[in-house]
PDB file of N, CA and C in Angstrom:
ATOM      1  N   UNK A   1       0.813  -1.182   0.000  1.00  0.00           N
ATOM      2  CA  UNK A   1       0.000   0.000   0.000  1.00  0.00           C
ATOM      3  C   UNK A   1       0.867   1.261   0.000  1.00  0.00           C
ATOM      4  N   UNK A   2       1.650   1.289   0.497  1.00  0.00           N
ATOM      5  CA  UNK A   2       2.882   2.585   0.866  1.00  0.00           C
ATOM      6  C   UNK A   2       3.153   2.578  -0.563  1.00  0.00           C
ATOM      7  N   UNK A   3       4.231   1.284  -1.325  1.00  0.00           N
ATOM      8  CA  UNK A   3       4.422   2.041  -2.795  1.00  0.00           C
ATOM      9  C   UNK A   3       3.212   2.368  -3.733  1.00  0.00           C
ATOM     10  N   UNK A   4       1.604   2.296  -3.332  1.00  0.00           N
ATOM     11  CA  UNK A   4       0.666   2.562  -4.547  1.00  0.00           C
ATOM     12  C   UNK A   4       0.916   4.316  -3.801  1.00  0.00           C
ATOM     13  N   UNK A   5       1.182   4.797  -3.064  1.00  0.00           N
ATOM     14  CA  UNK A   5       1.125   6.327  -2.329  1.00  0.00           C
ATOM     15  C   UNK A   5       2.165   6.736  -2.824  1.00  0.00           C
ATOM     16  N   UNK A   6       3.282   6.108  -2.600  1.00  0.00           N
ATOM     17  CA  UNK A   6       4.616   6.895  -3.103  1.00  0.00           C
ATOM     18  C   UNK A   6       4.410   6.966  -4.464  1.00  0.00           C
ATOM     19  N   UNK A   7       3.992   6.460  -4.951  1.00  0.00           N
ATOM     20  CA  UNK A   7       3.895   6.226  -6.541  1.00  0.00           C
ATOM     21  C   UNK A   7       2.842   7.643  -6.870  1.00  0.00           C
ATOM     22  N   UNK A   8       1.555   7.377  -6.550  1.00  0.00           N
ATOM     23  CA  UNK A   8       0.520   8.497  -6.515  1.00  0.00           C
ATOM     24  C   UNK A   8       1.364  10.111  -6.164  1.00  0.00           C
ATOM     25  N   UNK A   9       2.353  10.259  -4.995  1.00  0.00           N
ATOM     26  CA  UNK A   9       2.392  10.904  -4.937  1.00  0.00           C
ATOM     27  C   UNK A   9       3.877  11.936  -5.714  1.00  0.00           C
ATOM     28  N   UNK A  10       4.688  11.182  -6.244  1.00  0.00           N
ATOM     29  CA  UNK A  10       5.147  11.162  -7.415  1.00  0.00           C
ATOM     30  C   UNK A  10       4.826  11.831  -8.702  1.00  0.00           C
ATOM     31  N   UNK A  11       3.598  10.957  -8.961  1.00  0.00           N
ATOM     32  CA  UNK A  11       3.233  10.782 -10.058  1.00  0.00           C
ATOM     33  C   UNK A  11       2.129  11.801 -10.447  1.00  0.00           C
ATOM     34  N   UNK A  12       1.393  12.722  -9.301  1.00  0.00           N
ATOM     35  CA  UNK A  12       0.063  12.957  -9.363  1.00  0.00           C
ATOM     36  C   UNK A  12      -0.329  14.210 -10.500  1.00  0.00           C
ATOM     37  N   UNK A  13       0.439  14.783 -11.141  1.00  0.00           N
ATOM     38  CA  UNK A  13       0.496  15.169 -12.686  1.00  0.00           C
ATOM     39  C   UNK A  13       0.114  14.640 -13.477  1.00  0.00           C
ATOM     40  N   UNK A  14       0.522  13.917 -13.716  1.00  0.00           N
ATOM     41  CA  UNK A  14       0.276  11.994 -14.873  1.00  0.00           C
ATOM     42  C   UNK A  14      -1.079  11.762 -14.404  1.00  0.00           C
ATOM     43  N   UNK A  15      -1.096  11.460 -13.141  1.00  0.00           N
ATOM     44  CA  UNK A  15      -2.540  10.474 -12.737  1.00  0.00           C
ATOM     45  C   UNK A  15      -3.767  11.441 -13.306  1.00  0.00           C
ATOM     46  N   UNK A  16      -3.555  12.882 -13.217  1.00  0.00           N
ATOM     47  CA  UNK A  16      -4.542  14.049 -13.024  1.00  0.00           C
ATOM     48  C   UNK A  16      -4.854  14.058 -14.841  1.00  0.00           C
ATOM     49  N   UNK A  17      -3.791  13.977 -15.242  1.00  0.00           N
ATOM     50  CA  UNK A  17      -4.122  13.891 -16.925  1.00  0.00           C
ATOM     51  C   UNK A  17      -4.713  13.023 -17.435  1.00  0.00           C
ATOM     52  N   UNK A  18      -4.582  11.842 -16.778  1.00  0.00           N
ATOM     53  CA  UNK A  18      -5.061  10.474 -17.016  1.00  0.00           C
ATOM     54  C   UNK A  18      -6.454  10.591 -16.528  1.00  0.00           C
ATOM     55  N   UNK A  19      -6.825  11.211 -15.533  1.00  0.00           N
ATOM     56  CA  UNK A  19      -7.896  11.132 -15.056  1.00  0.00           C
ATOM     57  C   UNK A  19      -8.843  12.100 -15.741  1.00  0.00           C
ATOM     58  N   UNK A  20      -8.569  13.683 -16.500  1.00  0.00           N
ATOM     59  CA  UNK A  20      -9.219  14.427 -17.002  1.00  0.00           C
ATOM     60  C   UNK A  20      -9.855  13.829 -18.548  1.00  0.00           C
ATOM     61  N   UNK A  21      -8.726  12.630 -19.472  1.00  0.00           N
ATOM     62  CA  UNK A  21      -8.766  12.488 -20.656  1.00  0.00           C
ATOM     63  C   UNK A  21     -10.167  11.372 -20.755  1.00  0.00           C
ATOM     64  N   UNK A  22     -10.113  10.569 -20.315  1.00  0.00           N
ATOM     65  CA  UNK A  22     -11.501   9.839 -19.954  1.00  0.00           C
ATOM     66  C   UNK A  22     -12.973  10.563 -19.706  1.00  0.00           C
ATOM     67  N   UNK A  23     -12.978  11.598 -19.237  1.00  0.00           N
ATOM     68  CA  UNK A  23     -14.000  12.818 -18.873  1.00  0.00           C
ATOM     69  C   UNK A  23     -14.309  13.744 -20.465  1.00  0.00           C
ATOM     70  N   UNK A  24     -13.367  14.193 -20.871  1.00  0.00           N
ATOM     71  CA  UNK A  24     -13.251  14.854 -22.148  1.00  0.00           C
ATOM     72  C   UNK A  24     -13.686  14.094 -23.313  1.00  0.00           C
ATOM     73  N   UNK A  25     -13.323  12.826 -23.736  1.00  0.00           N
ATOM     74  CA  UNK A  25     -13.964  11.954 -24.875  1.00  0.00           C
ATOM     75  C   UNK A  25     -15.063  12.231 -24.887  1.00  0.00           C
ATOM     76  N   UNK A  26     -15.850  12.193 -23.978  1.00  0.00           N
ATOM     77  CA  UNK A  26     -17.476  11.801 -24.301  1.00  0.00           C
ATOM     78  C   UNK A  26     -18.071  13.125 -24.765  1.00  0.00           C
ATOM     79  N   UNK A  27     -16.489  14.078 -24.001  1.00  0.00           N
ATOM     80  CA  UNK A  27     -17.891  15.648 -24.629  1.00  0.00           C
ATOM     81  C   UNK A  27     -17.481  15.940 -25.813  1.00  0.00           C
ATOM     82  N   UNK A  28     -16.709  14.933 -26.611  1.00  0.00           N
ATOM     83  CA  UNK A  28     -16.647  15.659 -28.343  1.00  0.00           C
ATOM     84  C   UNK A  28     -17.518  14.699 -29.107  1.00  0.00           C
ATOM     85  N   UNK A  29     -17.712  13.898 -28.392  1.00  0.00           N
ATOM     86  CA  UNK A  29     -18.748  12.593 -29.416  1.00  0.00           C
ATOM     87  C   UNK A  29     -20.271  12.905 -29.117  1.00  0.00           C
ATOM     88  N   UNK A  30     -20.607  13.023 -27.417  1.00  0.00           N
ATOM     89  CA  UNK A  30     -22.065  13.248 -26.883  1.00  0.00           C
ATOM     90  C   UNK A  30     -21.948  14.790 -26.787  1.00  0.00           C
ATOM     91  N   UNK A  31     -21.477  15.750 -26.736  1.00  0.00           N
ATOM     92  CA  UNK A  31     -21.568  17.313 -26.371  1.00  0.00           C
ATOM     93  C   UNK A  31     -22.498  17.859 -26.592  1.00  0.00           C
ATOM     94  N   UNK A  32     -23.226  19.093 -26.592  1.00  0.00           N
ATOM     95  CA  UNK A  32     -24.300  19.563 -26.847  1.00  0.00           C
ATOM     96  C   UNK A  32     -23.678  20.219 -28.115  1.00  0.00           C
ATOM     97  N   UNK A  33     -24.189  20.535 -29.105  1.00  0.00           N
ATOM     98  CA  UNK A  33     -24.278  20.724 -30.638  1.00  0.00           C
ATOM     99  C   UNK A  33     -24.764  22.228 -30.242  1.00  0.00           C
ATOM    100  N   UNK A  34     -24.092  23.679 -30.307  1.00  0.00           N
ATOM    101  CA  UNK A  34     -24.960  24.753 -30.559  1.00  0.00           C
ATOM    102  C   UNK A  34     -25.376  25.425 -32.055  1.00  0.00           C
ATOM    103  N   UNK A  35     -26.726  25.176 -32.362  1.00  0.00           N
ATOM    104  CA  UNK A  35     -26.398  25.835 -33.976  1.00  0.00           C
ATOM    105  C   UNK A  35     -26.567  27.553 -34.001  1.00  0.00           C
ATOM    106  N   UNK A  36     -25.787  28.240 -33.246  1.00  0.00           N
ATOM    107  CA  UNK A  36     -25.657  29.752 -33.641  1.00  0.00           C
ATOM    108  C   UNK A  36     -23.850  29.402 -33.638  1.00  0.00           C
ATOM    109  N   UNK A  37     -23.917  30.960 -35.036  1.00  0.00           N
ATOM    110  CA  UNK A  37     -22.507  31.352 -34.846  1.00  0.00           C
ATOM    111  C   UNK A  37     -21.851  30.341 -35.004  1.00  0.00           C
ATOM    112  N   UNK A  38     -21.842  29.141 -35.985  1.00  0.00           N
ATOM    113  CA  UNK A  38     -20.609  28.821 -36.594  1.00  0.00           C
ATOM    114  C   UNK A  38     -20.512  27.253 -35.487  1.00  0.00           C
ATOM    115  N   UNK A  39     -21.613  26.967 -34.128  1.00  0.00           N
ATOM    116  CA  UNK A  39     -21.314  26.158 -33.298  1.00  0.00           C
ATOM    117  C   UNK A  39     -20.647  26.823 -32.432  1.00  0.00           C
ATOM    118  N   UNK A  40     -20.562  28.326 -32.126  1.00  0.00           N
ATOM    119  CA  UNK A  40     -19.717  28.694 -30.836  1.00  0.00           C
ATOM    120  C   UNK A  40     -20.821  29.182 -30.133  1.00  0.00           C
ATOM    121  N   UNK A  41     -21.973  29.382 -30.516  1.00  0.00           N
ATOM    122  CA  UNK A  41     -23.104  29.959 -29.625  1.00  0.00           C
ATOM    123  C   UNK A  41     -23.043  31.236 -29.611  1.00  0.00           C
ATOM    124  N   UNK A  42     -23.802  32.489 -28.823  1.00  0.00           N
ATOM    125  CA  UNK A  42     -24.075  33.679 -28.623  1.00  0.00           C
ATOM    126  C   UNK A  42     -22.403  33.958 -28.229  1.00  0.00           C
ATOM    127  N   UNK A  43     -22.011  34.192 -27.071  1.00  0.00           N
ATOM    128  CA  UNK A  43     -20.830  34.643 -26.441  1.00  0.00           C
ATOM    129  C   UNK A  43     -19.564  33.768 -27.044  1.00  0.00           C
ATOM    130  N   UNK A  44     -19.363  32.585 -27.400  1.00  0.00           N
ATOM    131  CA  UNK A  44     -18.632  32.003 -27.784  1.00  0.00           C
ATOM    132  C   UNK A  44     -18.307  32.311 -29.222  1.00  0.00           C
ATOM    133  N   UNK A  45     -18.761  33.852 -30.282  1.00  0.00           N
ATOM    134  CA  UNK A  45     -18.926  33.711 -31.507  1.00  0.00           C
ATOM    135  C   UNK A  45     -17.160  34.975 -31.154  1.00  0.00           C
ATOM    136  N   UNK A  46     -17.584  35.354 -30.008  1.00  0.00           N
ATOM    137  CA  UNK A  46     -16.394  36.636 -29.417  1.00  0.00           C
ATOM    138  C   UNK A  46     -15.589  35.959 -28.962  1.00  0.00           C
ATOM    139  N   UNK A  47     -15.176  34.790 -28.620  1.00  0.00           N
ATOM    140  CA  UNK A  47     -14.259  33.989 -28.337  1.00  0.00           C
ATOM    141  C   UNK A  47     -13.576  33.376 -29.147  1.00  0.00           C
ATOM    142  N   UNK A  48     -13.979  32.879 -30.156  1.00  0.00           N
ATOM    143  CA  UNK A  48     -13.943  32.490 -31.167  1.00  0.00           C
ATOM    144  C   UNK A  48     -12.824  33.242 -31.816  1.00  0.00           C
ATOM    145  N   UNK A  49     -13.394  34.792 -32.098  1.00  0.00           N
ATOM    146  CA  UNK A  49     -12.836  35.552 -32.953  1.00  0.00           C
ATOM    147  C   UNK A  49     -11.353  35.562 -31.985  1.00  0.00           C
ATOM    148  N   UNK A  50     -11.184  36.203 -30.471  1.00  0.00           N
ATOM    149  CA  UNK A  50      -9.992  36.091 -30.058  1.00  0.00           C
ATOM    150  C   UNK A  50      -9.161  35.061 -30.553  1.00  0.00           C
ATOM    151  N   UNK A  51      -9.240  33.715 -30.729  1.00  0.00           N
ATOM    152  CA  UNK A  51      -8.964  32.589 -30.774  1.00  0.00           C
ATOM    153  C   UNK A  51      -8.046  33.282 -32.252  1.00  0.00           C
ATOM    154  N   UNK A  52      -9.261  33.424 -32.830  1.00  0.00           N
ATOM    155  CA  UNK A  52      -8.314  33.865 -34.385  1.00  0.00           C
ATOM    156  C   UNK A  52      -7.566  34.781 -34.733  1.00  0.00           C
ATOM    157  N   UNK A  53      -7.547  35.699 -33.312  1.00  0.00           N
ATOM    158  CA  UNK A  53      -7.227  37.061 -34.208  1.00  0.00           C
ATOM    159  C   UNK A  53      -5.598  36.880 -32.901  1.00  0.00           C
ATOM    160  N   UNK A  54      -5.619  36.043 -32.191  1.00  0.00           N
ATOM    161  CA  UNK A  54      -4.670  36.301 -31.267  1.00  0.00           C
ATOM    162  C   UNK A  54      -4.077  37.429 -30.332  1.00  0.00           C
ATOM    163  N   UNK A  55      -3.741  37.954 -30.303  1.00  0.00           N
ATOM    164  CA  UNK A  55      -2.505  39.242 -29.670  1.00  0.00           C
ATOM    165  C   UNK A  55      -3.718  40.598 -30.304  1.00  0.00           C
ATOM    166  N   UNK A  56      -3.677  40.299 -31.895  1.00  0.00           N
ATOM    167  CA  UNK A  56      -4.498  41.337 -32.093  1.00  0.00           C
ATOM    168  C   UNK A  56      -5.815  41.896 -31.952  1.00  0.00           C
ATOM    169  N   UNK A  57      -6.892  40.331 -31.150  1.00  0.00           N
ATOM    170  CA  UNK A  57      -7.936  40.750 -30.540  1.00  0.00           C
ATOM    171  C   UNK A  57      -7.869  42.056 -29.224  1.00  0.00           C
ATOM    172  N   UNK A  58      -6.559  42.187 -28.908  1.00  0.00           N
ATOM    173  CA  UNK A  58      -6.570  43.615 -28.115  1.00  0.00           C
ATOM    174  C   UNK A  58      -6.484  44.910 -28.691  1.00  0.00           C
ATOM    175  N   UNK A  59      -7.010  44.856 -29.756  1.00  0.00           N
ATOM    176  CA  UNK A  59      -7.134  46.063 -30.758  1.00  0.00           C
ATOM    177  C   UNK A  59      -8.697  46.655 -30.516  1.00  0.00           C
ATOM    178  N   UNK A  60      -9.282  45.465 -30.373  1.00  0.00           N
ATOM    179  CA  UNK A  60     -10.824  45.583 -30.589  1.00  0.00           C
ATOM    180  C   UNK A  60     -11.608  45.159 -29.660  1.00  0.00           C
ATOM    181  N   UNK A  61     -11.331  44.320 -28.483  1.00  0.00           N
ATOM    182  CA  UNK A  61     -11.889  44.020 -27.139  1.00  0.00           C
ATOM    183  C   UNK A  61     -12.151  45.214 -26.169  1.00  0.00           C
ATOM    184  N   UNK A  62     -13.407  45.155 -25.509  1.00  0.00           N
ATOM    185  CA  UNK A  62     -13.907  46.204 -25.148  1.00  0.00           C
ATOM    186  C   UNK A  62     -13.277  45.759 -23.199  1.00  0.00           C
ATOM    187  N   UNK A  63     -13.887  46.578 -22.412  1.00  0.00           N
ATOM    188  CA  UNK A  63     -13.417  46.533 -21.093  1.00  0.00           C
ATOM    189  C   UNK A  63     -13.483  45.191 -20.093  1.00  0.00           C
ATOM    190  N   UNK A  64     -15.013  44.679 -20.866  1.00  0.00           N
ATOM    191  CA  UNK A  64     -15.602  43.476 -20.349  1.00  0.00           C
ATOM    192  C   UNK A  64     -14.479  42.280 -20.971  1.00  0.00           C
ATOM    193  N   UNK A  65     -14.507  42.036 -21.759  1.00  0.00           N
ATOM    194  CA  UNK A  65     -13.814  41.359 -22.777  1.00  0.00           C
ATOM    195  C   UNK A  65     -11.917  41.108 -22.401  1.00  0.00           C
ATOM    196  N   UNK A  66     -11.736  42.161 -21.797  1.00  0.00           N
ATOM    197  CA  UNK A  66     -10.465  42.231 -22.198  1.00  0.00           C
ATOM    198  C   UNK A  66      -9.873  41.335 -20.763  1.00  0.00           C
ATOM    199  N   UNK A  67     -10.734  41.233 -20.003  1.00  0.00           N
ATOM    200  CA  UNK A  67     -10.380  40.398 -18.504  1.00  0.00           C
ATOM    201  C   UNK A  67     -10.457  38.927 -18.650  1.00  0.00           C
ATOM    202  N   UNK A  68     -10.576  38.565 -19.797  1.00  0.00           N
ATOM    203  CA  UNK A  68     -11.136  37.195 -20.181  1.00  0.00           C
ATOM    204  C   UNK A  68     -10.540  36.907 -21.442  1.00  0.00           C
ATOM    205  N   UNK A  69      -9.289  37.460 -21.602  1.00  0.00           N
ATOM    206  CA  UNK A  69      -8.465  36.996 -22.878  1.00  0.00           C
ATOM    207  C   UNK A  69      -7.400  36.111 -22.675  1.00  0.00           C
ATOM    208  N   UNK A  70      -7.152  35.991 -21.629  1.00  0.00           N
ATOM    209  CA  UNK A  70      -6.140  34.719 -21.383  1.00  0.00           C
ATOM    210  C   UNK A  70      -6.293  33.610 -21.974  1.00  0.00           C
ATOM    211  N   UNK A  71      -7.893  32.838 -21.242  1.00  0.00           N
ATOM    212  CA  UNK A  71      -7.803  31.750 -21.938  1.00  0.00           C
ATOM    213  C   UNK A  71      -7.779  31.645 -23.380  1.00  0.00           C
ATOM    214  N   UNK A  72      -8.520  32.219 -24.594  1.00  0.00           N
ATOM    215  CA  UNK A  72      -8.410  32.217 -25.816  1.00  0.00           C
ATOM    216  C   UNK A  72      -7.022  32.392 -26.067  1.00  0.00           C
ATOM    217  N   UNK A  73      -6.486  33.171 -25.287  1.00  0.00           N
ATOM    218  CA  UNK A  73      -4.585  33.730 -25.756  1.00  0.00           C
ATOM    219  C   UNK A  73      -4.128  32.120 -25.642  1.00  0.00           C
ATOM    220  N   UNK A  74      -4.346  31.399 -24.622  1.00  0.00           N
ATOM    221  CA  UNK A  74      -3.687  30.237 -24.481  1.00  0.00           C
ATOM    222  C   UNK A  74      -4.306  28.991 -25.200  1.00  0.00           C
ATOM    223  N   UNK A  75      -5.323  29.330 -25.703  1.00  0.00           N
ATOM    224  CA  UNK A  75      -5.694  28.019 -26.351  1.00  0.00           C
ATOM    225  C   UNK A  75      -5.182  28.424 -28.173  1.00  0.00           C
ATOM    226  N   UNK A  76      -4.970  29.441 -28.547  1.00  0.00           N
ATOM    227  CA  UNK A  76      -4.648  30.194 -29.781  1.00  0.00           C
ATOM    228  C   UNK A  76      -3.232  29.454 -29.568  1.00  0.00           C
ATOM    229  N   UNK A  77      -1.887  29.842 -28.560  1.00  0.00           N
ATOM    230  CA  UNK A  77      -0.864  30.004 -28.510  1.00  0.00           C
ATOM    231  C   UNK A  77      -0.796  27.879 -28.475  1.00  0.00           C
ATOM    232  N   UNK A  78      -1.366  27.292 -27.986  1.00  0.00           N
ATOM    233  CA  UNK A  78      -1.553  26.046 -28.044  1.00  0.00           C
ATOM    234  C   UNK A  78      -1.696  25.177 -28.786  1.00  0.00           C
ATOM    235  N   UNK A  79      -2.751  25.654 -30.369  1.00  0.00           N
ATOM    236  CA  UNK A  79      -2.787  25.480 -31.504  1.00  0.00           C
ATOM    237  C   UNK A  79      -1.485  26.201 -32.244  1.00  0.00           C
ATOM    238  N   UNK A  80      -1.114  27.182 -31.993  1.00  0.00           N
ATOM    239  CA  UNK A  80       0.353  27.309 -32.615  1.00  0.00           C
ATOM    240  C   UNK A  80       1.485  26.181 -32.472  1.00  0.00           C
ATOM    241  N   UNK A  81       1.305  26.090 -31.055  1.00  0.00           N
ATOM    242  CA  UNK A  81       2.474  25.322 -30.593  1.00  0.00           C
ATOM    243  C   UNK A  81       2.302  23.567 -31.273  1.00  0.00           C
ATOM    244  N   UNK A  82       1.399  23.319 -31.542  1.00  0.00           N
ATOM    245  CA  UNK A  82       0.979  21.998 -32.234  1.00  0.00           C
ATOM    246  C   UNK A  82       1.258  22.169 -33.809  1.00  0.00           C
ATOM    247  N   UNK A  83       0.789  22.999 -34.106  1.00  0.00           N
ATOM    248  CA  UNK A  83       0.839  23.718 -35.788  1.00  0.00           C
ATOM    249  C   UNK A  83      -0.597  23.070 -36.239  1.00  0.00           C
ATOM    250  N   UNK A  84      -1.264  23.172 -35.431  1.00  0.00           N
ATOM    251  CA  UNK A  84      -2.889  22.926 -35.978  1.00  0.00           C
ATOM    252  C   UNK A  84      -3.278  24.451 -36.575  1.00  0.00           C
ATOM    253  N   UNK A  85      -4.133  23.806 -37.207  1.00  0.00           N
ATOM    254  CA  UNK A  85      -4.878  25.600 -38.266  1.00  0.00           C
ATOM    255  C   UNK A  85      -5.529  25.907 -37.078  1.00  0.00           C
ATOM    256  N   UNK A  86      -5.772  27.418 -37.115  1.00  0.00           N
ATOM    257  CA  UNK A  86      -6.835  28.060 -36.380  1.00  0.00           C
ATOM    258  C   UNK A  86      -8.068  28.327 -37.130  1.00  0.00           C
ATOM    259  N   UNK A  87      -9.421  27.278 -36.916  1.00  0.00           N
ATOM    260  CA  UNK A  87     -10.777  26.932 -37.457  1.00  0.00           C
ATOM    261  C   UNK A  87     -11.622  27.240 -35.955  1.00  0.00           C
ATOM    262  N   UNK A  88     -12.949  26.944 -36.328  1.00  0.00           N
ATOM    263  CA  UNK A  88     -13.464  27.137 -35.475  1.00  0.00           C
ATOM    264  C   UNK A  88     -13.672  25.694 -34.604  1.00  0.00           C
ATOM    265  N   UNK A  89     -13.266  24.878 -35.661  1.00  0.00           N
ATOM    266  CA  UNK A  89     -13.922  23.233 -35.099  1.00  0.00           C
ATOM    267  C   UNK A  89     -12.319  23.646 -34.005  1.00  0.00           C
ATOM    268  N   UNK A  90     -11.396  23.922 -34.447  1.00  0.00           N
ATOM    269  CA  UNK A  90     -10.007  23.564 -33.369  1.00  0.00           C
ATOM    270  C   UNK A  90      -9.831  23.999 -32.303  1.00  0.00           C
ATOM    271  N   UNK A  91     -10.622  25.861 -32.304  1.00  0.00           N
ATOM    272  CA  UNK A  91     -10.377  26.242 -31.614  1.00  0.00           C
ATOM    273  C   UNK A  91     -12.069  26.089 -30.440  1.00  0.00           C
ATOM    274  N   UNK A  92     -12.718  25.288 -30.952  1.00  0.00           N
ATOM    275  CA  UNK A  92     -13.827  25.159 -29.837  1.00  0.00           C
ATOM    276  C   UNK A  92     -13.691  23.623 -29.415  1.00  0.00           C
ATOM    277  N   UNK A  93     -13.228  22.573 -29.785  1.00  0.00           N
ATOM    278  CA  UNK A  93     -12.529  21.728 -29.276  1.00  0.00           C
ATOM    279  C   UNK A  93     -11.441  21.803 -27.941  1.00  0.00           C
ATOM    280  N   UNK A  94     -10.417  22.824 -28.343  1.00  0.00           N
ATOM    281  CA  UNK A  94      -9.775  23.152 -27.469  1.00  0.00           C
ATOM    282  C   UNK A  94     -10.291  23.849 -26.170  1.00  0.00           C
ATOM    283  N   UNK A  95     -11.289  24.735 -26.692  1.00  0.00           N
ATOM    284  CA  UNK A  95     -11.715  25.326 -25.436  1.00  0.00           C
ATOM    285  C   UNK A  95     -12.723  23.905 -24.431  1.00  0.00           C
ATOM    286  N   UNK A  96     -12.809  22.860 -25.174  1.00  0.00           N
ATOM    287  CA  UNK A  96     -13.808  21.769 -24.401  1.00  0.00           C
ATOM    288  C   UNK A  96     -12.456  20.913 -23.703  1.00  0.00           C
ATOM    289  N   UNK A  97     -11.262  21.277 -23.643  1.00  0.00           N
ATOM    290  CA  UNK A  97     -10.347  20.517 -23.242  1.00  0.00           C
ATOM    291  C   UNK A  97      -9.512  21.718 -21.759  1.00  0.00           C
ATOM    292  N   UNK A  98      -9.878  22.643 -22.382  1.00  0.00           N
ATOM    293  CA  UNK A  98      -8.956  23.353 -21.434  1.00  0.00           C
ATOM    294  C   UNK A  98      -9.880  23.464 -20.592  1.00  0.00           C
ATOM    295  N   UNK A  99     -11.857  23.373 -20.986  1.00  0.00           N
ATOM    296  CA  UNK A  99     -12.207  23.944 -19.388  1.00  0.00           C
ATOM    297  C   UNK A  99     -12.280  22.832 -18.678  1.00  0.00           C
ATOM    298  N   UNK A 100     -12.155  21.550 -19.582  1.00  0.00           N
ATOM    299  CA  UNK A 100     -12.396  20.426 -18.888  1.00  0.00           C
ATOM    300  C   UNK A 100     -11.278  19.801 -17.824  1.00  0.00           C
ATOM    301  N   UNK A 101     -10.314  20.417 -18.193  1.00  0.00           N
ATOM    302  CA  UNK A 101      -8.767  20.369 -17.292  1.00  0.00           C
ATOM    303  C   UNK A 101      -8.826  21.763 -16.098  1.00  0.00           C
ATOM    304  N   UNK A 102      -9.495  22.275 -16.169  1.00  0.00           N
ATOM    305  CA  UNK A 102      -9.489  23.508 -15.151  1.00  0.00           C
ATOM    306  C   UNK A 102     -10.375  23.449 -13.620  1.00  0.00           C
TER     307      UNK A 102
END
């Protein structure tokens, strides 16, 4: 029992990833389907656009908006770092992974 703890506690990065990726499958196969805006919904059509416009959505984000650019900055900078295109299917995928890890 001591090495399944030492191990866990080691390891508990790994285990936590392991444990989020099982949770996430089901919401790209069963998810709720929104048909506004492309599948990003009402508020998600402004997220979206951050997603695409990167760095330069701070050209055009208003006061509300601008407190809530991180995550799109990091799911944009994430799809860079992979060299996936920035679409809407990639970048609303991603956002079903990052909130699902948060």
């Amino acid at each position: 029992m001591a090495r399944i703890a030492t191990f866990a506690r080691r390891h508990v990065n790994l285990l936590l990833v392991l444990a989020v990726i099982p949770l996430t499958v089901p919401l790209f196969a069963l998810g709720e389907k929104i048909d506004r805006k492309g599948g990003l919904g009402w508020d998600g059509s402004i997220y979206g656009r951050m997603v695409r416009d990167g760095l330069g959505a701070l050209q055009w984000v208003d006061s509300y908006y601008v407190q809530r650019i991180l995550p799109p900055l990091a799911i944009r900078l994430s799809l860079d770092l992979v060299r996936l295109e920035v679409t809407t299917r990639t970048s609303s995928r991603s956002s079903v992974v990052s909130t699902s890890s948060a």
